[in-house]
Protein backbone atom coordinates (compact mmCIF):
# COMPACT_ATOMS: atom_id res chain seq x y z
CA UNK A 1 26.05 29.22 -84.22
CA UNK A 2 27.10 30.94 -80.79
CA UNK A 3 29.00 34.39 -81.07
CA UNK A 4 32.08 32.25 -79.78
CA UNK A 5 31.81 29.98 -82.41
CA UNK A 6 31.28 32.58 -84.70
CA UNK A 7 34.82 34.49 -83.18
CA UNK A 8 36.89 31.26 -84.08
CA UNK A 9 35.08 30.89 -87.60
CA UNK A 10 35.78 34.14 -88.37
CA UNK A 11 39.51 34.23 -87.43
CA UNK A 12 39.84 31.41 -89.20
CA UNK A 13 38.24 32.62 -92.75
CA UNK A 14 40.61 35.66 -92.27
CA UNK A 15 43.47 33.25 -91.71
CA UNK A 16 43.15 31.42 -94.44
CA UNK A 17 42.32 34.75 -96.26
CA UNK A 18 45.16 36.39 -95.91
CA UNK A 19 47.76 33.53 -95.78
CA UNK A 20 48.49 34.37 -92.03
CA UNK A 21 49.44 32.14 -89.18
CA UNK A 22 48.51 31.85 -86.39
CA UNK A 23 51.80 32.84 -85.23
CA UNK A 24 51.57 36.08 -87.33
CA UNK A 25 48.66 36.82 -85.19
CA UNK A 26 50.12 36.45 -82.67
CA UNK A 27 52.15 38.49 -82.78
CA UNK A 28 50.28 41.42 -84.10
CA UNK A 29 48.57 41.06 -81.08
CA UNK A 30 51.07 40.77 -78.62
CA UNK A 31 50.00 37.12 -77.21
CA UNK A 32 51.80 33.75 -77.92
CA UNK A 33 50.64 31.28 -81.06
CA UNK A 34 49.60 29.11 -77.80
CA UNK A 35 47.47 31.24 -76.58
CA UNK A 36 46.11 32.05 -80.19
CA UNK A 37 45.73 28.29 -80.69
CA UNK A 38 43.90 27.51 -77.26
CA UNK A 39 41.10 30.64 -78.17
CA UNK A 40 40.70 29.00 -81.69
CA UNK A 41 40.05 25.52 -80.37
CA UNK A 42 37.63 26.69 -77.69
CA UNK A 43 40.28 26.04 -74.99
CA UNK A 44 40.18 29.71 -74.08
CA UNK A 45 37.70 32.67 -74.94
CA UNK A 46 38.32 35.53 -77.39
CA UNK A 47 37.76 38.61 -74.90
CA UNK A 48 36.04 42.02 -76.28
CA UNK A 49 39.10 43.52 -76.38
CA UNK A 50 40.96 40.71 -78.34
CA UNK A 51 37.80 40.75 -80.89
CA UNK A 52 38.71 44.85 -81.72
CA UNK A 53 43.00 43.96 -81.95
CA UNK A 54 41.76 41.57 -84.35
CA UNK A 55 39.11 43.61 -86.28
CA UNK A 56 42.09 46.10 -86.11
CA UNK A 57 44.59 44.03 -87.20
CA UNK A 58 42.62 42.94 -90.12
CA UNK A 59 41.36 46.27 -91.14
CA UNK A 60 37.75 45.49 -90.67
CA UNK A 61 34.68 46.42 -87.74
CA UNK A 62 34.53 44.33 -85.12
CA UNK A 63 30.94 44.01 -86.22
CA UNK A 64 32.26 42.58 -89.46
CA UNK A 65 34.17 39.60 -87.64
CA UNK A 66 31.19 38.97 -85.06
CA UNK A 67 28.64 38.70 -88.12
CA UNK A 68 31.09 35.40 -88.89
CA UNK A 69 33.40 34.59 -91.40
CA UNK A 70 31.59 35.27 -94.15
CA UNK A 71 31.20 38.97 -93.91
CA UNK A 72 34.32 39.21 -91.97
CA UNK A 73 36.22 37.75 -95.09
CA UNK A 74 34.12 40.14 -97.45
CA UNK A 75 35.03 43.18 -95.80
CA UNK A 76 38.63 42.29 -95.59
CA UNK A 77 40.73 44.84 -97.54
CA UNK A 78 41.88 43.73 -101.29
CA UNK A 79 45.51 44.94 -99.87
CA UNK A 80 45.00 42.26 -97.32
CA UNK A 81 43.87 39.95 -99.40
CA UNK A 82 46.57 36.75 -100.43
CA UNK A 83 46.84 36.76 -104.14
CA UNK A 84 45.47 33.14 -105.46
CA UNK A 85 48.27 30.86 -106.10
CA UNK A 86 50.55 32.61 -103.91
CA UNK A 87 51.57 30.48 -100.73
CA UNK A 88 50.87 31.79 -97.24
CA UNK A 89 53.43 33.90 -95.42
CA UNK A 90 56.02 32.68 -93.06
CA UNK A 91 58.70 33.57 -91.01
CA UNK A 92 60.63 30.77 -92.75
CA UNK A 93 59.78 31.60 -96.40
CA UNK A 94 60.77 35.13 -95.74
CA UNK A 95 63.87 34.15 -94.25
CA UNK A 96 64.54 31.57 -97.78
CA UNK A 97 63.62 34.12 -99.80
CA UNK A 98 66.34 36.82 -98.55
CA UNK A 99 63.66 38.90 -96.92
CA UNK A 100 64.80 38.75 -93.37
């Protein structure tokens, strides 16, 4: 597996991980869920800089997400963690829910 491959695998494990979207990301890191979605299809590159925000974002090394999505998703913080059987988070579900 290349590291790029590796990038998008890893991204996604945290994804799914956490609950988070894509546009979530996004905006965490200051980028549009485009330009998320074209680096996680292989459209675009993840740059060094975009791997720490991430690793930052997530609260784990940026040797942790380019090791792949299985250490990347083990050294993910329990805090960070979505509980099982709890649905992912959305702007929409937050808005439902009285939250925003």
């Amino acid at each position: 597996m290349s590291l790029e491959e590796r990038m998008r695998s890893a991204v996604a494990a945290l994804l799914h991980a956490t609950g988070e979207s894509q546009t979530g990301l996004a905006t965490a890191l200051g980028v549009s869920q485009a330009q998320v979605s074209r680096r996680q299809s292989g459209a675009a590159g993840w740059s060094l800089a975009d791997c720490e925000a991430v690793a930052a974002h997530y609260g784990i090394t940026a040797y942790d997400l380019l090791a792949g999505p299985t250490q990347a998703a083990e050294a993910l913080p329990a805090a960070r963690r979505r509980l099982p059987g709890r649905p992912a988070t959305s702007a929409r579900s937050a808005v439902v829910d009285g939250g925003v």
